[in-house]
Protein backbone atom coordinates (compact mmCIF):
# COMPACT_ATOMS: atom_id res chain seq x y z
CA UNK A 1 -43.77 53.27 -41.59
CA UNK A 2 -40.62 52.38 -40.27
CA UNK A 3 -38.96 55.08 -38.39
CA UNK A 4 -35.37 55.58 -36.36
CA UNK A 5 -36.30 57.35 -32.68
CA UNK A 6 -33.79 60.30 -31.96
CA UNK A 7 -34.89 60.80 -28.49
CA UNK A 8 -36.47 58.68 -25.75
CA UNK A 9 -40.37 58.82 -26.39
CA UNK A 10 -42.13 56.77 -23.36
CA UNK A 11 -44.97 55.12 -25.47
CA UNK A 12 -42.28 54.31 -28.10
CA UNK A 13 -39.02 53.11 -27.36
CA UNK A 14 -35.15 54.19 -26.62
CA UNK A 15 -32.76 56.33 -28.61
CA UNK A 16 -32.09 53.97 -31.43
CA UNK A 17 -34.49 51.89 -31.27
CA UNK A 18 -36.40 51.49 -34.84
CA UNK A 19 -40.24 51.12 -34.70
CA UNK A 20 -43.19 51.09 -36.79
CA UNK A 21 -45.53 53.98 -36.44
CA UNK A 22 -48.40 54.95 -38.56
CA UNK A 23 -47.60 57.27 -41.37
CA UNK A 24 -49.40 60.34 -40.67
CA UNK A 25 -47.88 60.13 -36.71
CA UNK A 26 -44.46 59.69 -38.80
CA UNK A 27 -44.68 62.25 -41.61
CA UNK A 28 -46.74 65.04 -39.58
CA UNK A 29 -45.05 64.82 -35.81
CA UNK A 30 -42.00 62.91 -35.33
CA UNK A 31 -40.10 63.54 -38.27
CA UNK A 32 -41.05 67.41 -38.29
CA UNK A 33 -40.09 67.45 -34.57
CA UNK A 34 -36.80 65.88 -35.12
CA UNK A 35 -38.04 62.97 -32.71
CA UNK A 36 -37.14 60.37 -35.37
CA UNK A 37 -35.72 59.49 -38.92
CA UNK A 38 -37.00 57.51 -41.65
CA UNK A 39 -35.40 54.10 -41.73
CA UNK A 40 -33.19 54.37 -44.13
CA UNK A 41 -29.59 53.11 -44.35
CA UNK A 42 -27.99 56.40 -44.55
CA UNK A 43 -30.29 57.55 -41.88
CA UNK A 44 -28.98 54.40 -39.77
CA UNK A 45 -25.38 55.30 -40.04
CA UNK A 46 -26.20 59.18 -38.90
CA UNK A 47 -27.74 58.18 -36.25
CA UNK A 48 -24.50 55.75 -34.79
CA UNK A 49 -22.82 58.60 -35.40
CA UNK A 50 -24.91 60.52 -33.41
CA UNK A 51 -24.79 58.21 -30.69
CA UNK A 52 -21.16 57.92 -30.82
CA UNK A 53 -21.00 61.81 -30.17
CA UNK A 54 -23.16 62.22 -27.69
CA UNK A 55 -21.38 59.23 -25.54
CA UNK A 56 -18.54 61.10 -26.32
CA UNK A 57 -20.08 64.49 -24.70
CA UNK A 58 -21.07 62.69 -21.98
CA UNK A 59 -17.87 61.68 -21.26
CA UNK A 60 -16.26 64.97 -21.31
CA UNK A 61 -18.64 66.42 -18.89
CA UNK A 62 -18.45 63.32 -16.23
CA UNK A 63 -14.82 63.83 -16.40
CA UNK A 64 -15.06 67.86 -15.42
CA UNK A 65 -17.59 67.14 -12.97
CA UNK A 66 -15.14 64.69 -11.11
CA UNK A 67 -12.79 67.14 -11.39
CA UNK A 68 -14.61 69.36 -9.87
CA UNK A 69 -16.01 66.96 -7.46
CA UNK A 70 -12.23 66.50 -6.10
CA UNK A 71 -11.77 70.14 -5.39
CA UNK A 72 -15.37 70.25 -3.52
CA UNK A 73 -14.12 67.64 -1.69
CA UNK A 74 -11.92 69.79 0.89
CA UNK A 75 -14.36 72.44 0.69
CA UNK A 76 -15.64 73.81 4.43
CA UNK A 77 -18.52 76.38 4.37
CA UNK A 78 -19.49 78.84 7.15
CA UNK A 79 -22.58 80.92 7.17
CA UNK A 80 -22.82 83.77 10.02
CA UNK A 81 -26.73 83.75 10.92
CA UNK A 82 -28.78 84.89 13.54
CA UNK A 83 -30.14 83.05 16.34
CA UNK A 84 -33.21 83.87 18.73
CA UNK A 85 -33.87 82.00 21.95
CA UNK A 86 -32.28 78.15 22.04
CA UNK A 87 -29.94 78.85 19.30
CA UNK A 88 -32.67 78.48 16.86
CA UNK A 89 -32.23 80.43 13.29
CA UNK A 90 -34.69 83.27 12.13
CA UNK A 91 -35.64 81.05 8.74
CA UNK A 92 -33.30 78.45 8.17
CA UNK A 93 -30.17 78.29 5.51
CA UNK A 94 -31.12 78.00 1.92
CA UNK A 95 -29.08 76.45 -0.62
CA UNK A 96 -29.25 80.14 -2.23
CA UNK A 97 -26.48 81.01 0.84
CA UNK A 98 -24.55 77.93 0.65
CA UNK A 99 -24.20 78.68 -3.34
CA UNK A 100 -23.04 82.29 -2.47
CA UNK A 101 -20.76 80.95 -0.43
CA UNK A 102 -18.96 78.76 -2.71
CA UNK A 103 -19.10 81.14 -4.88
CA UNK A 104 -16.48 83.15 -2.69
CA UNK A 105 -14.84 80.22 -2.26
CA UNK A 106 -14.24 80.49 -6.52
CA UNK A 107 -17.02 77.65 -7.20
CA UNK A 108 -19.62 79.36 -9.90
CA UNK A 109 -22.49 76.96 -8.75
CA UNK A 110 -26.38 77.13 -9.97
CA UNK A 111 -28.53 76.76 -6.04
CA UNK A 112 -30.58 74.24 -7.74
CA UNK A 113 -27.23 71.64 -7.68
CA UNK A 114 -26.99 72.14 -3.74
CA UNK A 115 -29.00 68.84 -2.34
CA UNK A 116 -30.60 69.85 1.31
CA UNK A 117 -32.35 66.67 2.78
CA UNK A 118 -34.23 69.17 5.07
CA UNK A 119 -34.22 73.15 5.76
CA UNK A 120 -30.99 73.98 8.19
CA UNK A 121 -32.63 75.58 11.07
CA UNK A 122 -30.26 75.12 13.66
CA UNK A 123 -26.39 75.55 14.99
CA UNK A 124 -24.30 73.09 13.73
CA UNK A 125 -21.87 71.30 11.13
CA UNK A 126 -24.01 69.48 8.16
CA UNK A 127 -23.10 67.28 5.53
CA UNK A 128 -24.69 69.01 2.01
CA UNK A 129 -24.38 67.41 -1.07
CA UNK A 130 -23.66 68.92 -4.40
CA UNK A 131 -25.20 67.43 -7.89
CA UNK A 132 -22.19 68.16 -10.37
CA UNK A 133 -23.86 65.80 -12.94
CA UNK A 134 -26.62 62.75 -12.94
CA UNK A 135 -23.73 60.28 -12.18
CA UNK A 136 -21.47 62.74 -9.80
CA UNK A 137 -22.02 64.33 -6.41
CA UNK A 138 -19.89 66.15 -4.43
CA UNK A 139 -20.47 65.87 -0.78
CA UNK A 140 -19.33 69.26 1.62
CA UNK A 141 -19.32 70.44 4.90
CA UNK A 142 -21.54 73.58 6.03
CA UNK A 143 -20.79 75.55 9.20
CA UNK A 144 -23.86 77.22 10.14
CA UNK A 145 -22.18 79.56 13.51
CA UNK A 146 -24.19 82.62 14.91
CA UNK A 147 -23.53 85.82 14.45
């Protein structure tokens, strides 16, 4: 059976791509599951329709992620810690604090966006990066100063 893939399946194919599957894998899992349509023509033209929308979703949301990316830009975080002996933190700086942070700053931002390379356990100025989107990052400057 001939069948129209809604979503990227690994042993399958792409979004689009039309492939022949057995009938029983057809009628009693991918079709059910909305992983795929019959290949049919009116099926054909939903789907391109489909695909039209979600490029045009896409685009919307790399646009307000640059957007927001610009504003992060000028961005300058400092986070008041304390330090034992050597200047060296108790813990190190999470990406939980940096996220508070910018939330003060007015930037509503999930802790899992915030990239750290490694923890922050030390005095200084770092370069974080932010994840706005798969194709954006926003890169911004932390402060970590003692207390």
């Amino acid at each position: 059976m001939k069948v129209i893939l809604r979503q990227n399946i690994d042993s399958l194919g792409k979004v689009g791509d039309v492939v022949n599957v057995s009938e029983g894998y057809a009628l009693n899992y991918l079709i059910p599951k909305k992983y795929a349509y019959a290949a049919l023509k009116g099926n054909v033209t939903a789907l391109e329709e489909e695909k039209r929308l979600i490029e045009k979703k896409r685009q919307k949301e790399v646009k307000a992620a640059q957007e927001i990316a610009s504003k992060l830009s000028d961005v300058r975080v400092s986070l008041t810690v304390q330090v034992g002996e050597d200047d060296r933190l108790f813990g190190s700086v999470t990406s939980q604090m940096i996220a508070d942070a910018l939330t003060e700053k007015g930037f509503d931002l999930d802790k899992r966006k915030i990239e750290l390379d490694e923890p922050i356990k030390t005095l200084g100025i770092y370069d974080v990066n932010v994840r706005l989107h798969a194709q954006v990052a926003a890169p911004i400057k932390v402060w970590v100063v003692k207390e």
